[in-house]
PDB file of N, CA and C in Angstrom:
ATOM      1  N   UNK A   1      -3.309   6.939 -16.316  1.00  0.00           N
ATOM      2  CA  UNK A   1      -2.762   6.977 -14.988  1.00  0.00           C
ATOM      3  C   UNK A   1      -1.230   6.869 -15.029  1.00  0.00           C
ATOM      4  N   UNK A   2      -0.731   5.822 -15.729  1.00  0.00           N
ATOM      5  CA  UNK A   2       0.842   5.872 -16.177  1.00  0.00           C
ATOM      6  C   UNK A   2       1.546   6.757 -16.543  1.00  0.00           C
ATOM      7  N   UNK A   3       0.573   7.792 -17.481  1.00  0.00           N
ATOM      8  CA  UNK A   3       1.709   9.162 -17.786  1.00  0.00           C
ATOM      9  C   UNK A   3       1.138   9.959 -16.539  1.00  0.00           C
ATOM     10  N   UNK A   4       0.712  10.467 -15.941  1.00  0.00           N
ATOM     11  CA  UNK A   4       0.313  10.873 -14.692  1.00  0.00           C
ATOM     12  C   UNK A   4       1.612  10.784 -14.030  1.00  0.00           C
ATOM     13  N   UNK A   5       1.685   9.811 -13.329  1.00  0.00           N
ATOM     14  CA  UNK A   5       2.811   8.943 -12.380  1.00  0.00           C
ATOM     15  C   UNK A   5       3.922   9.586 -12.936  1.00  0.00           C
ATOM     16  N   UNK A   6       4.085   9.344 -14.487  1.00  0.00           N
ATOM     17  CA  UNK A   6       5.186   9.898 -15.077  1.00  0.00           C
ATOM     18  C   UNK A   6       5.345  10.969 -15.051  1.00  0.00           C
ATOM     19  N   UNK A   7       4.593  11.583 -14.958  1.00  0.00           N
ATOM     20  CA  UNK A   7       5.076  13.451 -15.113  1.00  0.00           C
ATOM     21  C   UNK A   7       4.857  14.391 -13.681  1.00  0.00           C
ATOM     22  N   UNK A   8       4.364  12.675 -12.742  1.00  0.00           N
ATOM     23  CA  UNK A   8       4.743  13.417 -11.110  1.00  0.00           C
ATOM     24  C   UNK A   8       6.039  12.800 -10.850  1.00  0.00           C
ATOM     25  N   UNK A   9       7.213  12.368 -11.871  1.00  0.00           N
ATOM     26  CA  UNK A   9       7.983  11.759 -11.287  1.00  0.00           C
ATOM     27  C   UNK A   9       9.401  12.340 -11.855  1.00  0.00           C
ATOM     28  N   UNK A  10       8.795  13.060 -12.887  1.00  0.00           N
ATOM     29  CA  UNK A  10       9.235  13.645 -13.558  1.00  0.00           C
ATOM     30  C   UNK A  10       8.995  14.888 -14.763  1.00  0.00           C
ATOM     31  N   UNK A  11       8.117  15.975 -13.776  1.00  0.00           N
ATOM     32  CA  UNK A  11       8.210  17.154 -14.361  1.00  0.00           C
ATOM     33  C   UNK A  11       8.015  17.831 -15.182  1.00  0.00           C
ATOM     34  N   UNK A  12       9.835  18.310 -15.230  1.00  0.00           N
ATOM     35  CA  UNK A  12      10.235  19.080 -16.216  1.00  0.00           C
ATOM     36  C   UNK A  12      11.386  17.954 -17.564  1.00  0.00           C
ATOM     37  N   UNK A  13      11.086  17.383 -17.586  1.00  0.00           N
ATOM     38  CA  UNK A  13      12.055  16.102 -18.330  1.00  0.00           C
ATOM     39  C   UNK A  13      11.597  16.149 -19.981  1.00  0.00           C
ATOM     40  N   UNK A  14      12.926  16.935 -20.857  1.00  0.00           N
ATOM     41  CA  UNK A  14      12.000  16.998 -22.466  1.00  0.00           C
ATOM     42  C   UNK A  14      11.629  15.789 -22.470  1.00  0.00           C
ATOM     43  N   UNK A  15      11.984  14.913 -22.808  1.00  0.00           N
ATOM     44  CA  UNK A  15      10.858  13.327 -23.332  1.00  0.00           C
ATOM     45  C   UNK A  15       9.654  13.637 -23.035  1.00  0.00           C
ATOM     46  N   UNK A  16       9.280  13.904 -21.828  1.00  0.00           N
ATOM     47  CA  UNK A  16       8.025  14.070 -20.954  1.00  0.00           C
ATOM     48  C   UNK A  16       7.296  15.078 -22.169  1.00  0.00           C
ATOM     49  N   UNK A  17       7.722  15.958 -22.242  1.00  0.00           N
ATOM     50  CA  UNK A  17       7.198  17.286 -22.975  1.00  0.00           C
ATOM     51  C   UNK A  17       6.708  16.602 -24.761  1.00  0.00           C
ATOM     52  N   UNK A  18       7.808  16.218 -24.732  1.00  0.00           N
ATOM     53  CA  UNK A  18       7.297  15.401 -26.138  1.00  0.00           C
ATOM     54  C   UNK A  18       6.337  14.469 -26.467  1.00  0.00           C
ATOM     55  N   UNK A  19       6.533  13.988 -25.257  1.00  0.00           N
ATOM     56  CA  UNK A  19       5.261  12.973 -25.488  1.00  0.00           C
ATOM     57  C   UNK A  19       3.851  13.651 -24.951  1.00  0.00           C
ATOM     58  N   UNK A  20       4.108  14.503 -24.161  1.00  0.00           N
ATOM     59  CA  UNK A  20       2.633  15.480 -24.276  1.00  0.00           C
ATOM     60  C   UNK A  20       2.250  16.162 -25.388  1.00  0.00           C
ATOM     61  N   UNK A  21       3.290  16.535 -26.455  1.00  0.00           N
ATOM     62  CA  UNK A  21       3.279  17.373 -27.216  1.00  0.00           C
ATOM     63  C   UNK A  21       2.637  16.402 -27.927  1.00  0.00           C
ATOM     64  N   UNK A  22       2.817  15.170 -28.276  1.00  0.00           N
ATOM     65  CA  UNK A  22       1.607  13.878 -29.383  1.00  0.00           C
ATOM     66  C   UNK A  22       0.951  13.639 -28.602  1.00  0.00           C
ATOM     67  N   UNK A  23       0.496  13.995 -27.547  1.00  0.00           N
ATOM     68  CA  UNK A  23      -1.556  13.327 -27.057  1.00  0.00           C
ATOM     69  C   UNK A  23      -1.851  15.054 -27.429  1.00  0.00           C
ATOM     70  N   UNK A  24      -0.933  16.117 -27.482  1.00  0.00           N
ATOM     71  CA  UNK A  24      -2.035  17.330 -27.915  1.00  0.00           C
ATOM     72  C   UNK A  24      -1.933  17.010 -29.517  1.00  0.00           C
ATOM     73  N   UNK A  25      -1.519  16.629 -30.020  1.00  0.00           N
ATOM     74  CA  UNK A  25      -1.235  16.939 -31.551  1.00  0.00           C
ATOM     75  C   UNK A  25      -2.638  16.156 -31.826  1.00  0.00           C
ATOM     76  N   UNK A  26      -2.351  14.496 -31.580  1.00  0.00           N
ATOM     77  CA  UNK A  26      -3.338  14.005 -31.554  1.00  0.00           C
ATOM     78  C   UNK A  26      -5.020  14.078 -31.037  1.00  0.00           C
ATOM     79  N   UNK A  27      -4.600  14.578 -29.986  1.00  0.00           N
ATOM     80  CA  UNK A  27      -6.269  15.399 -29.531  1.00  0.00           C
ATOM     81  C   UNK A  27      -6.497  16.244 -30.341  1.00  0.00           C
ATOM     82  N   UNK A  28      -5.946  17.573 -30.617  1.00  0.00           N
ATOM     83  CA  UNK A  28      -6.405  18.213 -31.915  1.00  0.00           C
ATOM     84  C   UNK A  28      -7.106  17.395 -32.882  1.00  0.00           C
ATOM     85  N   UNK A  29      -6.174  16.717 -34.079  1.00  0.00           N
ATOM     86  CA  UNK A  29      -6.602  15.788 -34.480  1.00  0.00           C
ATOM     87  C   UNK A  29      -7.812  15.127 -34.539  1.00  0.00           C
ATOM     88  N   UNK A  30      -8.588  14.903 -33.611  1.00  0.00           N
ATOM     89  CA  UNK A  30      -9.621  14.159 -33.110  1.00  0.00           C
ATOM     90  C   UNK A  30      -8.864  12.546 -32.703  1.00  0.00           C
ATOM     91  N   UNK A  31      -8.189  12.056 -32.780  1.00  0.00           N
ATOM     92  CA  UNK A  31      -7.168  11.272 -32.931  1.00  0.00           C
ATOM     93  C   UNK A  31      -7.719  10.197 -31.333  1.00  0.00           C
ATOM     94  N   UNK A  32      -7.443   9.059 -31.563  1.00  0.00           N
ATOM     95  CA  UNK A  32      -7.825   8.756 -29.982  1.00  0.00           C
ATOM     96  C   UNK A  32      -6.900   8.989 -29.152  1.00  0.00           C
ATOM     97  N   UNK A  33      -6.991   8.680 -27.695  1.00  0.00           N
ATOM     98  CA  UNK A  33      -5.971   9.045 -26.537  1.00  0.00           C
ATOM     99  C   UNK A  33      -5.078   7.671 -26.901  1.00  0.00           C
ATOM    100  N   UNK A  34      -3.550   8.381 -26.207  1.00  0.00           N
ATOM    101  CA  UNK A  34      -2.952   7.176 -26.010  1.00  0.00           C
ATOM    102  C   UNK A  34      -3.392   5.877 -25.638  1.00  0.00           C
ATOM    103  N   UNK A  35      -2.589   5.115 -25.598  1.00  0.00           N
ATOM    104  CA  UNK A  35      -3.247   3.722 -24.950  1.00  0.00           C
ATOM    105  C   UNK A  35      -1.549   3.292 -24.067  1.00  0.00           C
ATOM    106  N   UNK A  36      -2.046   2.391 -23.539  1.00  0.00           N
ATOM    107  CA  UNK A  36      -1.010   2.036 -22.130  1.00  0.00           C
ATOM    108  C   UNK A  36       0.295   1.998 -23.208  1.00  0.00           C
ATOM    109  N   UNK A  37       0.280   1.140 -24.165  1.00  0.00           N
ATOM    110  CA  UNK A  37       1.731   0.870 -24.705  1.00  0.00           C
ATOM    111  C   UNK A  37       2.525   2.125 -24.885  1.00  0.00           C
ATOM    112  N   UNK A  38       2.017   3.189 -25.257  1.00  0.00           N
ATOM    113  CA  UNK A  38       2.072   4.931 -25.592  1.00  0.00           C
ATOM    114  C   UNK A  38       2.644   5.331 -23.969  1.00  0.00           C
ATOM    115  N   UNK A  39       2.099   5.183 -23.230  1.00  0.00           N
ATOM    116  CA  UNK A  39       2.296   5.705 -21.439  1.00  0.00           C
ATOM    117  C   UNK A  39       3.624   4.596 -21.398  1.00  0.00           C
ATOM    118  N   UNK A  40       3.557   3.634 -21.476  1.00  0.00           N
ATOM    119  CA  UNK A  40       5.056   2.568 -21.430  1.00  0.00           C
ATOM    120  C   UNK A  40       6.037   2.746 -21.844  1.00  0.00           C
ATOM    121  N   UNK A  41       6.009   3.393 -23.025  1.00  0.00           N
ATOM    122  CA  UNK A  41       7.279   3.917 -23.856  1.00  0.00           C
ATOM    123  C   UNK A  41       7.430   5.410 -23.388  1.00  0.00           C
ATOM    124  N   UNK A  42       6.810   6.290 -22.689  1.00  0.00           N
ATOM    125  CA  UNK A  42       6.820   7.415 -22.316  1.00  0.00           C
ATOM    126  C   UNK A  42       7.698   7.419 -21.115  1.00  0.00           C
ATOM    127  N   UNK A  43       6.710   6.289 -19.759  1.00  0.00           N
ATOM    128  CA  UNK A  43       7.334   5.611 -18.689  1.00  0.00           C
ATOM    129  C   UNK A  43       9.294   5.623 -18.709  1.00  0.00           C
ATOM    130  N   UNK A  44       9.667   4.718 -20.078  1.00  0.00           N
ATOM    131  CA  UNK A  44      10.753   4.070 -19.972  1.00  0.00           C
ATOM    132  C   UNK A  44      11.792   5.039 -20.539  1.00  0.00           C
ATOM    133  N   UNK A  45      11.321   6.172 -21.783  1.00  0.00           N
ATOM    134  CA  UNK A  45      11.962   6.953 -22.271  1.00  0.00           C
ATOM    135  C   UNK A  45      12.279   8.077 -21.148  1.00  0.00           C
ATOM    136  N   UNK A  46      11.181   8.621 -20.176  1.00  0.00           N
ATOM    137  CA  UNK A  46      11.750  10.254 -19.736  1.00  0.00           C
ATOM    138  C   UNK A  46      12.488   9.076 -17.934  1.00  0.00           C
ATOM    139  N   UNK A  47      12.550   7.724 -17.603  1.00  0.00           N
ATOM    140  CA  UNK A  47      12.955   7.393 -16.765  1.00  0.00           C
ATOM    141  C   UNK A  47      14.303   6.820 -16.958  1.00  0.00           C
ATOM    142  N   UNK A  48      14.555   7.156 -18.090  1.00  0.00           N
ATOM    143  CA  UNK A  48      16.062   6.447 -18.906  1.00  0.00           C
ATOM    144  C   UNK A  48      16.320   4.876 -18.367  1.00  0.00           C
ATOM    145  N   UNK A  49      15.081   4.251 -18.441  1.00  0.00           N
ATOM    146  CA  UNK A  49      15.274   2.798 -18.344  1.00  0.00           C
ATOM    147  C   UNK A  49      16.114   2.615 -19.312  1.00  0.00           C
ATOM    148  N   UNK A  50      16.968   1.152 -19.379  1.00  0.00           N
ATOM    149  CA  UNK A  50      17.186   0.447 -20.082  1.00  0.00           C
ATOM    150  C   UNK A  50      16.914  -0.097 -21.501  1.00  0.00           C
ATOM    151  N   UNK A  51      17.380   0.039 -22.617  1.00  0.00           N
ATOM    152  CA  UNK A  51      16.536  -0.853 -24.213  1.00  0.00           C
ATOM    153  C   UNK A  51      16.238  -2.081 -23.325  1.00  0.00           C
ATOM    154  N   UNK A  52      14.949  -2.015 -23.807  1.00  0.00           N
ATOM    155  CA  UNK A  52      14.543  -3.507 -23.581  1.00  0.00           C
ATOM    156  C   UNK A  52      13.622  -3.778 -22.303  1.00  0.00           C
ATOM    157  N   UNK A  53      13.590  -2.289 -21.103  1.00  0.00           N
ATOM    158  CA  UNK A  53      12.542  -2.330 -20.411  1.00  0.00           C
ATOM    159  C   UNK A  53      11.626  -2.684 -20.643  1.00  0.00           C
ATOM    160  N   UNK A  54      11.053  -2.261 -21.354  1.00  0.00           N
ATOM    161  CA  UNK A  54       9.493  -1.605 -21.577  1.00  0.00           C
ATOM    162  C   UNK A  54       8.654  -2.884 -22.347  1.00  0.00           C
ATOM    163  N   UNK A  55       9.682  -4.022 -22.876  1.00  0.00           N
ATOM    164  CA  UNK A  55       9.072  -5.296 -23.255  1.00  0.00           C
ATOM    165  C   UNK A  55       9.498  -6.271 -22.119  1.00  0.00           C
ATOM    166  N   UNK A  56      10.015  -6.001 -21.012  1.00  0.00           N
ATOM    167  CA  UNK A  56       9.941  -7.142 -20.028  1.00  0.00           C
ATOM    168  C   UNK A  56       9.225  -6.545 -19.017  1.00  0.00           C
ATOM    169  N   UNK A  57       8.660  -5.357 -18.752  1.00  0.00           N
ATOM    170  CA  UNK A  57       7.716  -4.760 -17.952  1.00  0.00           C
ATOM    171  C   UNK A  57       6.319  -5.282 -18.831  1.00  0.00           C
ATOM    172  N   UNK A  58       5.942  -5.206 -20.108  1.00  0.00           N
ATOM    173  CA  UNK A  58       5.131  -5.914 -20.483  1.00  0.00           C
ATOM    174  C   UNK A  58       5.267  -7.168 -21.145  1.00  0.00           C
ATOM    175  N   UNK A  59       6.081  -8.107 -21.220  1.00  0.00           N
ATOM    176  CA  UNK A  59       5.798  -9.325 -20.507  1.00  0.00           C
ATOM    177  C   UNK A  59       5.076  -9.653 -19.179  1.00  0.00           C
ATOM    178  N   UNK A  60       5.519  -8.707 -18.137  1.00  0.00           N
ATOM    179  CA  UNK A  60       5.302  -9.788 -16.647  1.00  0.00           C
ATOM    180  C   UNK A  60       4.232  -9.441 -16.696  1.00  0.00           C
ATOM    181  N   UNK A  61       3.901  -8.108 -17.289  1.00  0.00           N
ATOM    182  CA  UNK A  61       2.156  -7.716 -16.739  1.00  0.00           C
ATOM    183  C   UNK A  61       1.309  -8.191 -17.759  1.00  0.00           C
ATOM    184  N   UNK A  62       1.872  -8.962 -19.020  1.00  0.00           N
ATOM    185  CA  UNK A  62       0.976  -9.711 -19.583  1.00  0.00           C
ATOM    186  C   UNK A  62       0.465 -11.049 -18.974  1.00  0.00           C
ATOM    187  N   UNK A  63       1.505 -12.063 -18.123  1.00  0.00           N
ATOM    188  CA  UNK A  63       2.469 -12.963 -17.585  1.00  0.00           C
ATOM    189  C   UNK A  63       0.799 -12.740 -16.417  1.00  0.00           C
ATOM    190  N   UNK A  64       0.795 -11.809 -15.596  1.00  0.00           N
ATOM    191  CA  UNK A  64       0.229 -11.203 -14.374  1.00  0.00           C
ATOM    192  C   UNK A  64      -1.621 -11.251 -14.904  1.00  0.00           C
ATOM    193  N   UNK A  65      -1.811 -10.666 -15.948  1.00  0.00           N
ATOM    194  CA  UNK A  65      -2.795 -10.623 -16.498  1.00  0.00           C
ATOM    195  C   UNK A  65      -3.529 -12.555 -17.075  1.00  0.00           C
ATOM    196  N   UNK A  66      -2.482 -13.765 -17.385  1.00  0.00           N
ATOM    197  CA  UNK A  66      -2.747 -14.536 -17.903  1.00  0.00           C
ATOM    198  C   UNK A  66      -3.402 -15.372 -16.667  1.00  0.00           C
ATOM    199  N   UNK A  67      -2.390 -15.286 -15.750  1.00  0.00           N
ATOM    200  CA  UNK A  67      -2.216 -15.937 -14.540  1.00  0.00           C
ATOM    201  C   UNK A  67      -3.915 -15.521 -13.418  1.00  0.00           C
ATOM    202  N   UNK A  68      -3.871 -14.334 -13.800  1.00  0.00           N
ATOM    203  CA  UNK A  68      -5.234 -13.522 -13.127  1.00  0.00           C
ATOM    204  C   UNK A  68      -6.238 -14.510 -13.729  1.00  0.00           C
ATOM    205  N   UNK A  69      -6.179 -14.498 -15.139  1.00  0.00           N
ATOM    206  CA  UNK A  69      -7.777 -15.132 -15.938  1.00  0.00           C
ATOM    207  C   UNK A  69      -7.518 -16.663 -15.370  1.00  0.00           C
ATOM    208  N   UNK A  70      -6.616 -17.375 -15.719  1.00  0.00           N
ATOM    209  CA  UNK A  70      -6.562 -18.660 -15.329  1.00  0.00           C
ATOM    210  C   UNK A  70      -7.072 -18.507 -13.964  1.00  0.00           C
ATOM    211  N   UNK A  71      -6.791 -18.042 -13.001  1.00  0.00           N
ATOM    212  CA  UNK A  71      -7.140 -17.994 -11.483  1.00  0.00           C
ATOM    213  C   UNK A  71      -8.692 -17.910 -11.269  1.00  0.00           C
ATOM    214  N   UNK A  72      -9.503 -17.613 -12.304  1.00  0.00           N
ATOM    215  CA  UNK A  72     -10.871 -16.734 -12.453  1.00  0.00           C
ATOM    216  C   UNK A  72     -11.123 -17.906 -12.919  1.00  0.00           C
ATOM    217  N   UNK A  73     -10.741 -18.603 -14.279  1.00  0.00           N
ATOM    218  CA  UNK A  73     -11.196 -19.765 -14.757  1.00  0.00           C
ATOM    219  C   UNK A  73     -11.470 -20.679 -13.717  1.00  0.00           C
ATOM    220  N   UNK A  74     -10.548 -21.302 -13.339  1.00  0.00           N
ATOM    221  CA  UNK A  74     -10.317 -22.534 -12.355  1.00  0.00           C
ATOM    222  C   UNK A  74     -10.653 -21.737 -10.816  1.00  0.00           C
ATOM    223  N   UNK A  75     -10.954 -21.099 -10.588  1.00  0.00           N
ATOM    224  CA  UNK A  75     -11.728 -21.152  -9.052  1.00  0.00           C
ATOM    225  C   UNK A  75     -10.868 -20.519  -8.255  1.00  0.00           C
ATOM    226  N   UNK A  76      -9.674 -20.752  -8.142  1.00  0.00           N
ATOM    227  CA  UNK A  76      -8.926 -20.341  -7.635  1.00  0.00           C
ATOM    228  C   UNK A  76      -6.779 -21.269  -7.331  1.00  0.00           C
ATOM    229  N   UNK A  77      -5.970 -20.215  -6.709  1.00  0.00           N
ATOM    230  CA  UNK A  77      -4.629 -21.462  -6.552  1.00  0.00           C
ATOM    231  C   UNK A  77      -4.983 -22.139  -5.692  1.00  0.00           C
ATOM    232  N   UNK A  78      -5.339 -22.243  -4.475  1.00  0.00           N
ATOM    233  CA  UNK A  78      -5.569 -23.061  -3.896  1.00  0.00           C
ATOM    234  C   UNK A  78      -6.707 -23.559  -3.375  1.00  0.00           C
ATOM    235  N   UNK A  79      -7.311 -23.569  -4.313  1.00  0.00           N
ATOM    236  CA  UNK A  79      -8.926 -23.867  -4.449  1.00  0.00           C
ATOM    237  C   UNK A  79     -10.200 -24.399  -3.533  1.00  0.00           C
ATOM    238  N   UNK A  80      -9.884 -22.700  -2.799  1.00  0.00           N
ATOM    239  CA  UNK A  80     -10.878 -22.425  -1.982  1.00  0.00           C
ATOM    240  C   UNK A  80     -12.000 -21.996  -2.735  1.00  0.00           C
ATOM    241  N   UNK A  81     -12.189 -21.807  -4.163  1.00  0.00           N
ATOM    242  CA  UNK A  81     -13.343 -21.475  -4.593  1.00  0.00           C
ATOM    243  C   UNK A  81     -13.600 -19.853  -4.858  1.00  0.00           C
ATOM    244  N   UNK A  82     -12.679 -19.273  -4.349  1.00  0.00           N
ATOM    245  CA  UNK A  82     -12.213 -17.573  -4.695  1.00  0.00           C
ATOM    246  C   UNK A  82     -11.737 -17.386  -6.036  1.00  0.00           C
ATOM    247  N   UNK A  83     -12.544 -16.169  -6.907  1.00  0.00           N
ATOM    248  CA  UNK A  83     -12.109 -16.218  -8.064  1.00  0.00           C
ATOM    249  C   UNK A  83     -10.987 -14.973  -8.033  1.00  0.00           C
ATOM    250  N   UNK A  84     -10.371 -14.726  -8.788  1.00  0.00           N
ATOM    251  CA  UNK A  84      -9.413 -13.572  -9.183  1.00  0.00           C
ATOM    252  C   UNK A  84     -10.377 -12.322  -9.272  1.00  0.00           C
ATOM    253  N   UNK A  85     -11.304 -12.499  -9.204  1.00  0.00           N
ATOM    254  CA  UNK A  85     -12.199 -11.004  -9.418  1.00  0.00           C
ATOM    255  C   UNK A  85     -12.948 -10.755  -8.020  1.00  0.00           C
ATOM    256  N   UNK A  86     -12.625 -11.362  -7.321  1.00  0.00           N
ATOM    257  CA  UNK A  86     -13.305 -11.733  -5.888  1.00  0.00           C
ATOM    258  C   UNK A  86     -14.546 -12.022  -5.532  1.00  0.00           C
ATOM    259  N   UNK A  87     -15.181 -13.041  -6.639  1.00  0.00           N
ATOM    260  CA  UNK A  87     -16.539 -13.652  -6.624  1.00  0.00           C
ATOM    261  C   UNK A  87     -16.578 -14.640  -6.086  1.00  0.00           C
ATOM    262  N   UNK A  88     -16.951 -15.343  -5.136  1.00  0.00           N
ATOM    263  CA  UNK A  88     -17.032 -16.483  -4.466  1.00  0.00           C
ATOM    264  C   UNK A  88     -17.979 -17.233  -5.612  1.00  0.00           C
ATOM    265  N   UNK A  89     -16.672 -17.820  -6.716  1.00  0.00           N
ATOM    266  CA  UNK A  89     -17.104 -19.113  -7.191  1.00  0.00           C
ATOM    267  C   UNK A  89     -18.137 -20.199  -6.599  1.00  0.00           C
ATOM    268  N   UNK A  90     -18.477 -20.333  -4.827  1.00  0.00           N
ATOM    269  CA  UNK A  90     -19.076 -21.649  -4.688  1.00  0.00           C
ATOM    270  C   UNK A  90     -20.710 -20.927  -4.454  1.00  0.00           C
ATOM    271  N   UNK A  91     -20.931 -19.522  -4.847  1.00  0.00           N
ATOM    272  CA  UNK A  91     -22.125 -19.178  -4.689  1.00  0.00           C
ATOM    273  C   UNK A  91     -22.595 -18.653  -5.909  1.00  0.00           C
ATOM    274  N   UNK A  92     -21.537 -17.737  -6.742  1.00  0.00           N
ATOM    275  CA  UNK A  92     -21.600 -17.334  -8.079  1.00  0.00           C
ATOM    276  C   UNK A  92     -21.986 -18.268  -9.335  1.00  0.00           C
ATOM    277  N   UNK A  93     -23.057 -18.190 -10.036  1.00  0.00           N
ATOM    278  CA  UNK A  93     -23.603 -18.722 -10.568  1.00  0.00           C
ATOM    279  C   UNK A  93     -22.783 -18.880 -12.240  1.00  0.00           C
ATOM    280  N   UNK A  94     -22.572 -19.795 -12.403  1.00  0.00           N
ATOM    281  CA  UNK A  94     -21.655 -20.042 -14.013  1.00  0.00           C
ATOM    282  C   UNK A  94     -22.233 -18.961 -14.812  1.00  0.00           C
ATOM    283  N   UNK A  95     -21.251 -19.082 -15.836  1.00  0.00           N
ATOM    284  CA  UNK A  95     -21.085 -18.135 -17.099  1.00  0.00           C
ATOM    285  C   UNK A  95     -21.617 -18.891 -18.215  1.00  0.00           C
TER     286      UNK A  95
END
């Protein structure tokens, strides 16, 4: 979905082209599909982010992701009993 976004956001942009040019190389290949970190560095290269984007964009969404499970663990922030996955912990039966 990330290179998607990326190449509705940007086109005709060589980076863009290049990095399509390795998911075909690799599909040939039999090779697996990218994976998000591959779409992140694609993201940051054809959007001329900053050095150093593309590891504080994944920080927060690791950061976002930790915070999610803890929220799921413990019931919820303010513990109404709502999990992060939207299971009503006080009816949902333990794991």
């Amino acid at each position: 979905m990330l290179l998607r976004l990326t190449a509705d956001f940007a086109p005709n942009a060589e980076r863009l082209g290049v990095a399509q040019e390795v998911i075909a190389v690799t599909a040939r290949r039999g090779l697996p599909p990218p994976n998000i970190d591959f779409a992140l560095a694609a993201l940051v290269s054809v959007s001329g982010m900053v050095r150093g984007a593309s590891e504080a964009i994944f920080g927060v969404a690791r950061c976002a992701g930790w915070i999610a499970h803890a929220i799921d663990a413990y019931g919820s922030v303010e513990g109404d009993g709502v999990s992060a996955t939207g299971a009503d912990a006080r009816t949902t039966p333990e794991r």
